[in-house]
Protein backbone atom coordinates (compact mmCIF):
# COMPACT_ATOMS: atom_id res chain seq x y z
CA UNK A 1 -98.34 39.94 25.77
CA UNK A 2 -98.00 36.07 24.99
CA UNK A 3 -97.63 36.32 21.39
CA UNK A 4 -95.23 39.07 21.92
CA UNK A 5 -92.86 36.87 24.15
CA UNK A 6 -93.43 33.92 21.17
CA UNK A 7 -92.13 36.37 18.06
CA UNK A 8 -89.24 37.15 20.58
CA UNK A 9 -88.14 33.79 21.44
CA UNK A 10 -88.93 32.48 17.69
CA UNK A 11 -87.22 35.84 16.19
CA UNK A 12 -84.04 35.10 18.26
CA UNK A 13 -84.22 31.35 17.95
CA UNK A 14 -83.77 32.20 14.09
CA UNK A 15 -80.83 34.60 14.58
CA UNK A 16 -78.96 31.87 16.82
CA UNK A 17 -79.51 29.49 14.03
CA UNK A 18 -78.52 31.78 11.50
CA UNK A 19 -75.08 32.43 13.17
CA UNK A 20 -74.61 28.81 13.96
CA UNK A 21 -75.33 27.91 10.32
CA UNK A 22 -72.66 30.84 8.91
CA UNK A 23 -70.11 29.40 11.57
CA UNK A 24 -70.56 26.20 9.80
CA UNK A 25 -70.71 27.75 5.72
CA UNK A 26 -67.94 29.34 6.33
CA UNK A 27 -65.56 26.01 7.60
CA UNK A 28 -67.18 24.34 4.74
CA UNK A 29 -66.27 26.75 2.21
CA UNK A 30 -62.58 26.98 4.18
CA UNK A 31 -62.67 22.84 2.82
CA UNK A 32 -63.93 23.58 -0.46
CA UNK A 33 -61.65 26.57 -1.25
CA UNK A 34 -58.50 24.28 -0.35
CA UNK A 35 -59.74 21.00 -1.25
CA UNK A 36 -60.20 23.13 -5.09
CA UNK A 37 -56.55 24.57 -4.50
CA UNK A 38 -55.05 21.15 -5.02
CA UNK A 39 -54.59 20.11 -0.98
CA UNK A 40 -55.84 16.47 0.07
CA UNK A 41 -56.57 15.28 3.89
CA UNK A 42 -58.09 18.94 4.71
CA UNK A 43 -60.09 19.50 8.30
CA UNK A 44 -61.24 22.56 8.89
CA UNK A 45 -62.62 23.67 12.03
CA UNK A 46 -63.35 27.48 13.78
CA UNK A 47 -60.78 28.69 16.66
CA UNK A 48 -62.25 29.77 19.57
CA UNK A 49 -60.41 31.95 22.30
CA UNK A 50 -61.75 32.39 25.92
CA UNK A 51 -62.23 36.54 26.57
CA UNK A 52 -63.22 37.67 30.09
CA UNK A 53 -66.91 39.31 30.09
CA UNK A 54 -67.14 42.24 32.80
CA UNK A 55 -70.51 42.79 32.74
CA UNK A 56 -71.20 38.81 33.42
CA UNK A 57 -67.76 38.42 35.44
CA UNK A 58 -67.00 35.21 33.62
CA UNK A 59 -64.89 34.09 30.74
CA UNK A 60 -66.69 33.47 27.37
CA UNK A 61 -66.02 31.99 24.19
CA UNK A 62 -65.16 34.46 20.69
CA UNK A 63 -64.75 33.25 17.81
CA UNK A 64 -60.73 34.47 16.44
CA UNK A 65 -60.48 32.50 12.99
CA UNK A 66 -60.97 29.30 11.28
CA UNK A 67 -57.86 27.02 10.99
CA UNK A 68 -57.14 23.80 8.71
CA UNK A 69 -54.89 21.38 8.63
CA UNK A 70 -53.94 19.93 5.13
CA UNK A 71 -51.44 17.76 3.13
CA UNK A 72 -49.65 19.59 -0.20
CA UNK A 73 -47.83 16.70 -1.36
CA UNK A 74 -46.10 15.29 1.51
CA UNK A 75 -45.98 18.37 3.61
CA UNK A 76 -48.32 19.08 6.16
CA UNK A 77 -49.56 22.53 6.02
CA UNK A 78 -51.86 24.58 8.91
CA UNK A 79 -53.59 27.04 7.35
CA UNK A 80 -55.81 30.61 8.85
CA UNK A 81 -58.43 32.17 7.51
CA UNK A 82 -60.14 35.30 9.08
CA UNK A 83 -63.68 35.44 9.91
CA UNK A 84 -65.72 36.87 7.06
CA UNK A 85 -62.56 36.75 4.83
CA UNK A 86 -61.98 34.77 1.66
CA UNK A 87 -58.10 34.75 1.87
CA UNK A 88 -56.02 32.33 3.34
CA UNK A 89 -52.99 31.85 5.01
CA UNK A 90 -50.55 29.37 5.14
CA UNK A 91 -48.73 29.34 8.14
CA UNK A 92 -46.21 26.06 8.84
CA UNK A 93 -44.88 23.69 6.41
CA UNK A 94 -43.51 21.10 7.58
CA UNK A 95 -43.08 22.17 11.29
CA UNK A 96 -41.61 25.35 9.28
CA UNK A 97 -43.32 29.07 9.82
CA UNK A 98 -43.76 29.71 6.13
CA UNK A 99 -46.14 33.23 5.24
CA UNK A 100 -48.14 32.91 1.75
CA UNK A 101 -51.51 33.59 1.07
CA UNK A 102 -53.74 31.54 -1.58
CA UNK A 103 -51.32 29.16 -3.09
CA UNK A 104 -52.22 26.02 -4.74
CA UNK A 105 -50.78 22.71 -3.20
CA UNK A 106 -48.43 22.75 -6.46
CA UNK A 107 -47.35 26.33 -6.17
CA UNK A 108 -46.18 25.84 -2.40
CA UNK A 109 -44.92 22.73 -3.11
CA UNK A 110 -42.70 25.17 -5.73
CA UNK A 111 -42.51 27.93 -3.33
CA UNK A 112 -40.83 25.54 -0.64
CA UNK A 113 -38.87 23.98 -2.89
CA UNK A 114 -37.09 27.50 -3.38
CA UNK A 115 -36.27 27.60 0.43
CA UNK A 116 -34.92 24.07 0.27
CA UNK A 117 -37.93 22.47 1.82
CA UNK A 118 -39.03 19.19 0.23
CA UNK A 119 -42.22 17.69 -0.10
């Protein structure tokens, strides 16, 4: 019965780690993918909203997406990624709500320049 009760706590000690450690992978690779994509300054962290459990009658935490904030040029830029998704989003430029997905720093810059927006 003991070594039971130790493979289930070691078992789901691994699985906790595991999902911490792909929470993690996937803000680094957020970094990498725009840091590759020409953008400087990037910081990358996963967005959390509060959801109300009924079975435990309290509010708990779910991971939504992943979010960065990064410089293209002289614009700052927030940017979403999904969870388990490669593609990202750019969502404001500049304080503007722009909509493009996986541009380079130089092909927004381009892109904005288009809608009068200057970097």
């Amino acid at each position: 019965m003991r070594a039971t009760r130790i493979i289930v706590a070691a078992t789901t000690m691994l699985l906790l780690g595991a999902g911490l450690a792909g929470c993690s992978s996937q803000v680094d690779d957020l970094e990498k993918q725009l840091t590759k994509a020409g953008y400087t300054n990037v910081n990358a962290e996963a967005d959390y909203d509060q959801v109300y459990d009924k079975k435990k009658k309290k509010n708990v935490k779910k991971l939504d997406d992943y979010e960065a904030d990064a410089k293209a040029g002289n614009c700052a830029v927030e940017i979403e990624q999904d969870s388990g998704d490669n593609d990202y989003v750019i969502e404001t430029a500049n304080g503007k709500d722009v909509n493009f997905t996986n541009l380079t720093a130089t092909a927004l810059i381009a892109e904005l320049a288009k809608q009068g927006i200057t970097c």
